[in-house]
C-alpha atoms as a PDB file:
ATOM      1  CA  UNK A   1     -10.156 -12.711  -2.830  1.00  0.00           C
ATOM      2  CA  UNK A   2      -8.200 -10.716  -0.477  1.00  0.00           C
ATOM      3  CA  UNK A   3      -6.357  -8.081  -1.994  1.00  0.00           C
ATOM      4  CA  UNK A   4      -3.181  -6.186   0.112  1.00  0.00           C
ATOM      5  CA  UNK A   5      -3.101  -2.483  -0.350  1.00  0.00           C
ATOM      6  CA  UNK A   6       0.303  -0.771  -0.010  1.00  0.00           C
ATOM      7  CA  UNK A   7       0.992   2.772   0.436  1.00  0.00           C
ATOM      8  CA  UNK A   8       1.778   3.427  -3.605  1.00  0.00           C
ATOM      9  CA  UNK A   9      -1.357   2.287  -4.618  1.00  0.00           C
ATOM     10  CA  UNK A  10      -3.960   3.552  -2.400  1.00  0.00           C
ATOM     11  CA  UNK A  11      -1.727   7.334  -2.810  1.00  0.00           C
ATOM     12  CA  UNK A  12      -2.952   7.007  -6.516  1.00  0.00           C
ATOM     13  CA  UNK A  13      -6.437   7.176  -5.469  1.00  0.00           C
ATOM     14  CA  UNK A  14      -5.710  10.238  -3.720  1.00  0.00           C
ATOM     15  CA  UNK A  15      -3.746  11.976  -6.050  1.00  0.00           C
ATOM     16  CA  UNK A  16      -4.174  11.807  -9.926  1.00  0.00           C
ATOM     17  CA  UNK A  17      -1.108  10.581 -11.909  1.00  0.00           C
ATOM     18  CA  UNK A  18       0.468   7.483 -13.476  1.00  0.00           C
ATOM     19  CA  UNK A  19      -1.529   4.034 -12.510  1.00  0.00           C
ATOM     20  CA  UNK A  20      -4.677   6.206 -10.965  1.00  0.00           C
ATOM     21  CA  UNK A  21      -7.333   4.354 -13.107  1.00  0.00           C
ATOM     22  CA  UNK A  22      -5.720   0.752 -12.171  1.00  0.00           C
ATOM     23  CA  UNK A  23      -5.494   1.605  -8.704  1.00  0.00           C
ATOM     24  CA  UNK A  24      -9.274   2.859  -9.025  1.00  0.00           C
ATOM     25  CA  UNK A  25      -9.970  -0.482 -11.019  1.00  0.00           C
ATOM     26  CA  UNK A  26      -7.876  -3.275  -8.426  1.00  0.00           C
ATOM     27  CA  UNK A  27      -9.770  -1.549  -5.294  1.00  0.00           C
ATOM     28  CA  UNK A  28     -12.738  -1.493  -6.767  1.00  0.00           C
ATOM     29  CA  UNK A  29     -12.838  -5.536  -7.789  1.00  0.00           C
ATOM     30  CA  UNK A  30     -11.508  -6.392  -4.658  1.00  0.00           C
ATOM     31  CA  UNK A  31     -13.426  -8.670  -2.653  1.00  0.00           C
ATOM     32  CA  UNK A  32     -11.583  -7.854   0.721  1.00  0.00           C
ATOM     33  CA  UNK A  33      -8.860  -5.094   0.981  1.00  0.00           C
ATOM     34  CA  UNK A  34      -6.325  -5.592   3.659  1.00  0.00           C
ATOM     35  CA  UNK A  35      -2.954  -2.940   5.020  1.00  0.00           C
ATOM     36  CA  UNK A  36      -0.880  -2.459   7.517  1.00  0.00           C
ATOM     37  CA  UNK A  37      -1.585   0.093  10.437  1.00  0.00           C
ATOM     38  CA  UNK A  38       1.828   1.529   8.682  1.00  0.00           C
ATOM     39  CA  UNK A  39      -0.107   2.654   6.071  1.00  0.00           C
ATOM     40  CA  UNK A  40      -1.994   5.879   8.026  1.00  0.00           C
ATOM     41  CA  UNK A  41       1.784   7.496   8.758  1.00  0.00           C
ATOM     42  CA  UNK A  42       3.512   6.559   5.026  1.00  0.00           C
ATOM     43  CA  UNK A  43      -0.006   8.135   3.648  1.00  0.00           C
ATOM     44  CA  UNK A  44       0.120  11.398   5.782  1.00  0.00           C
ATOM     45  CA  UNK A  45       3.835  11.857   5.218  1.00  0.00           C
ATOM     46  CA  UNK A  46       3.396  11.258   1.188  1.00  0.00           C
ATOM     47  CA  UNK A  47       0.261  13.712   1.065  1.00  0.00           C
ATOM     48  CA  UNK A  48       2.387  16.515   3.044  1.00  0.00           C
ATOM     49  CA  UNK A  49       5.201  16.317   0.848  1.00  0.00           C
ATOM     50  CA  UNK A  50       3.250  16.375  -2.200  1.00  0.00           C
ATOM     51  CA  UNK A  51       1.755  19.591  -0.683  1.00  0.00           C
ATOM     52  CA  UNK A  52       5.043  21.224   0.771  1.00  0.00           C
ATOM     53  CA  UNK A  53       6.145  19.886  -2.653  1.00  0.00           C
ATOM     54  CA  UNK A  54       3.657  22.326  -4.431  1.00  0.00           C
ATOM     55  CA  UNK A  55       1.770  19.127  -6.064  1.00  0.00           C
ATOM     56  CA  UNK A  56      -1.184  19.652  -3.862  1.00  0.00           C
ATOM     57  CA  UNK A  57      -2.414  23.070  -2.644  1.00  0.00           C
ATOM     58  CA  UNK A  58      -3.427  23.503   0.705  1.00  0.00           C
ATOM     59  CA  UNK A  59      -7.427  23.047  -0.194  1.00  0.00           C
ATOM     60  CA  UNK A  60      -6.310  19.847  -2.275  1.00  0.00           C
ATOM     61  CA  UNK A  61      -4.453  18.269   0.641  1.00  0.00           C
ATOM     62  CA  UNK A  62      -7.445  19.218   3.269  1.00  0.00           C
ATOM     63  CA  UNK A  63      -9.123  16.855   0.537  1.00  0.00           C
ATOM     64  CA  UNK A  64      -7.023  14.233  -0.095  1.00  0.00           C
ATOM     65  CA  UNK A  65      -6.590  13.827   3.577  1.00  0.00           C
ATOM     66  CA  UNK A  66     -10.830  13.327   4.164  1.00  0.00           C
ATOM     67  CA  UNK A  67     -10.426  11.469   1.287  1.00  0.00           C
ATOM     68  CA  UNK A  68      -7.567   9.356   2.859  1.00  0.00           C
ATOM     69  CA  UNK A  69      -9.424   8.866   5.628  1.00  0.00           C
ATOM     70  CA  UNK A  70     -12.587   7.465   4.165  1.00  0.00           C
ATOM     71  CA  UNK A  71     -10.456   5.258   2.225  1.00  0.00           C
ATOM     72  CA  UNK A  72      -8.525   3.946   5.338  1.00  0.00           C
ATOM     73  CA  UNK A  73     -12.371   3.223   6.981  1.00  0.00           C
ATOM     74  CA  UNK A  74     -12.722   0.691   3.382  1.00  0.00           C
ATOM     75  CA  UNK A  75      -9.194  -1.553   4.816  1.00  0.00           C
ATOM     76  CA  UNK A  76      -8.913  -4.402   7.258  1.00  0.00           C
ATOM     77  CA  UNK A  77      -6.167  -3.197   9.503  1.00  0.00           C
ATOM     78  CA  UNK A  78      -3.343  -5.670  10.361  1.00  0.00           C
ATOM     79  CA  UNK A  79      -1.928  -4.408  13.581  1.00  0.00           C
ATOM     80  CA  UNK A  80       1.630  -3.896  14.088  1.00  0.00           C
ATOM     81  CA  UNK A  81       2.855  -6.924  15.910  1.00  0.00           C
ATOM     82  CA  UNK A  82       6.126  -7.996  17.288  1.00  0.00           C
ATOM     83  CA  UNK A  83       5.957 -11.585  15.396  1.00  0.00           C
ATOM     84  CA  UNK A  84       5.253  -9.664  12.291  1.00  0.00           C
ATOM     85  CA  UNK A  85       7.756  -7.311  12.946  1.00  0.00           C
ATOM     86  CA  UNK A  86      10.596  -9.925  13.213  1.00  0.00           C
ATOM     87  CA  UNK A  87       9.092 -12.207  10.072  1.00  0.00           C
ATOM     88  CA  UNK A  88       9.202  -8.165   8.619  1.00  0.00           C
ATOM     89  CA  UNK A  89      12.897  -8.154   9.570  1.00  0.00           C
ATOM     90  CA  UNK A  90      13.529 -11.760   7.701  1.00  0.00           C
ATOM     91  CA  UNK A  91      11.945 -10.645   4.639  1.00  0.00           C
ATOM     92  CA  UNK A  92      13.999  -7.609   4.779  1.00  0.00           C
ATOM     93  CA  UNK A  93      17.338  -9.706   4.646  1.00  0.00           C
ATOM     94  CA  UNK A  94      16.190 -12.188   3.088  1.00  0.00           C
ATOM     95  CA  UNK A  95      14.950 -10.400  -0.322  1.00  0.00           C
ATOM     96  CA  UNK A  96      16.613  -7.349  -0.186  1.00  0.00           C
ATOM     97  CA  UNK A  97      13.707  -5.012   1.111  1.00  0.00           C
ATOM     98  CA  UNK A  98      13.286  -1.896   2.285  1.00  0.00           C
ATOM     99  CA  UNK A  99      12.181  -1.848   5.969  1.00  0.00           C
ATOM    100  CA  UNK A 100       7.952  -0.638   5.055  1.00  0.00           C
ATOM    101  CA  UNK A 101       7.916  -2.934   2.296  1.00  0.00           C
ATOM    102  CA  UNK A 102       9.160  -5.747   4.114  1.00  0.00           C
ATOM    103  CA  UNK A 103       6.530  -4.597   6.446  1.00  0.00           C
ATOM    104  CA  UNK A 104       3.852  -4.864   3.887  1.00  0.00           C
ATOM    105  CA  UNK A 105       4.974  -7.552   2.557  1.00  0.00           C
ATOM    106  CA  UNK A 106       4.880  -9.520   5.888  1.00  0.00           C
ATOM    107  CA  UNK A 107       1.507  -8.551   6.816  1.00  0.00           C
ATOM    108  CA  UNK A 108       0.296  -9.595   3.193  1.00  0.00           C
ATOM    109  CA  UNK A 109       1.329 -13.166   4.214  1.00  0.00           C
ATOM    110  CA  UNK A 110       0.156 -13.206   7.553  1.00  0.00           C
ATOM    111  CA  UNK A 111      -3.100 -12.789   6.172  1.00  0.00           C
ATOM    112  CA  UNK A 112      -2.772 -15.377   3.008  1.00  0.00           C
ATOM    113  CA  UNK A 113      -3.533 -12.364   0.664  1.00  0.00           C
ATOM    114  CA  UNK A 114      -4.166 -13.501  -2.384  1.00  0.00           C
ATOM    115  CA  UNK A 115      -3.317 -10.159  -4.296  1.00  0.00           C
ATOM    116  CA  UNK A 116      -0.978  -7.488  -3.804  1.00  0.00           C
ATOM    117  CA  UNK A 117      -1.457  -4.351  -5.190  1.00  0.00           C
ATOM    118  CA  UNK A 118       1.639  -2.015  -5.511  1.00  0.00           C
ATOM    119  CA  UNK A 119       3.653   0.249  -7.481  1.00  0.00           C
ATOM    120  CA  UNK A 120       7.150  -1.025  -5.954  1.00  0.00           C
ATOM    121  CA  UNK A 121       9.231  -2.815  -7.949  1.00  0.00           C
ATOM    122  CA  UNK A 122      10.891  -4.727  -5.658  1.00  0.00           C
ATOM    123  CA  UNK A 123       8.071  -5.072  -3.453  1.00  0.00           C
ATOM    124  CA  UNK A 124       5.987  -6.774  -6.435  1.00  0.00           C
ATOM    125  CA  UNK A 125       8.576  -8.961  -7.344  1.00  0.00           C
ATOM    126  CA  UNK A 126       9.556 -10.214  -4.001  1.00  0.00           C
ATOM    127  CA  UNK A 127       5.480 -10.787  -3.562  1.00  0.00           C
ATOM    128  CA  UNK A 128       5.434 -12.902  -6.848  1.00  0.00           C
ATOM    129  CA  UNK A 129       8.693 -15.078  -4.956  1.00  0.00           C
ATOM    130  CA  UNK A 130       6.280 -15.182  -2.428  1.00  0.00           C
ATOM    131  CA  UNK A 131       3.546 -17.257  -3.920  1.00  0.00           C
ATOM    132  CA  UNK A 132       1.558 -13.718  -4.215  1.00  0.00           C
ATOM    133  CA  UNK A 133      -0.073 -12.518  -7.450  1.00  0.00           C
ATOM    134  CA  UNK A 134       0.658  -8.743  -7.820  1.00  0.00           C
ATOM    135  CA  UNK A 135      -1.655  -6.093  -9.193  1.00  0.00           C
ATOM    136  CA  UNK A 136       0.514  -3.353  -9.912  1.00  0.00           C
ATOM    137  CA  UNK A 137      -1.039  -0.354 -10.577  1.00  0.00           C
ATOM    138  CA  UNK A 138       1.678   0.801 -13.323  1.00  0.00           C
ATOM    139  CA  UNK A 139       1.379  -2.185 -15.360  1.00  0.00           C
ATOM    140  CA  UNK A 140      -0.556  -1.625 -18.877  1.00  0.00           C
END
């Protein structure tokens, strides 16, 4: 079972709050877990504004950030391509994404995931259109 990893879910694992114990639960039961490369600067950029945004203190985010990049060693990477990028672009018009998630999204497919784990909305529904089963980590 491959199981694709957005940015929402693998966050929860850094920082505690709603979904943390799901998250914790779909990574762990995952046979394979699978990003994109996209994921190392939307993870950075959420873990500095949760600590310019006082929800981490400076120790917490030295942590989360080791953490982070333990976590990241745990993924199959799917590089940034420019095929992806343009069946990215489709997916964006096509059901309404925002330009990461249609990102994530796309690389999900290109590698036949079988799950997709995130907290987006949209994302998870346009992943169920998709053919994808989604694991969101928000869901009872």
């Amino acid at each position: 079972m491959i199981t694709y990893i957005d940015t929402s879910t693998l966050l929860k694992l850094l920082v505690e709050e709603d979904g943390s114990d799901r998250a914790g639960l779909i990574w762990d039961t995952a046979d394979v877990l699978v990003s994109v490369a996209l994921i190392v600067v939307e993870g950075r950029a959420a873990l500095a504004a949760a600590q310019r945004g006082r929800r981490l203190s400076v120790s917490q985010h030295r942590r989360a950030r080791d953490e982070f990049a333990a976590l990241l060693d745990e993924l199959a990477i799917v590089e940034v391509t420019e095929d992806l990028l343009m069946d990215a672009a489709n997916l964006a018009e096509d059901d309404g994404l925002r330009g990461y998630d249609a990102v994530h999204l796309a690389a999900a497919l290109a590698v036949e995931a079988t799950v997709m784990s995130s907290a987006d909305t949209e994302l998870c529904n346009a992943a169920e259109r998709h053919g994808i089963y989604v694991a969101n980590p928000l869901d009872p």
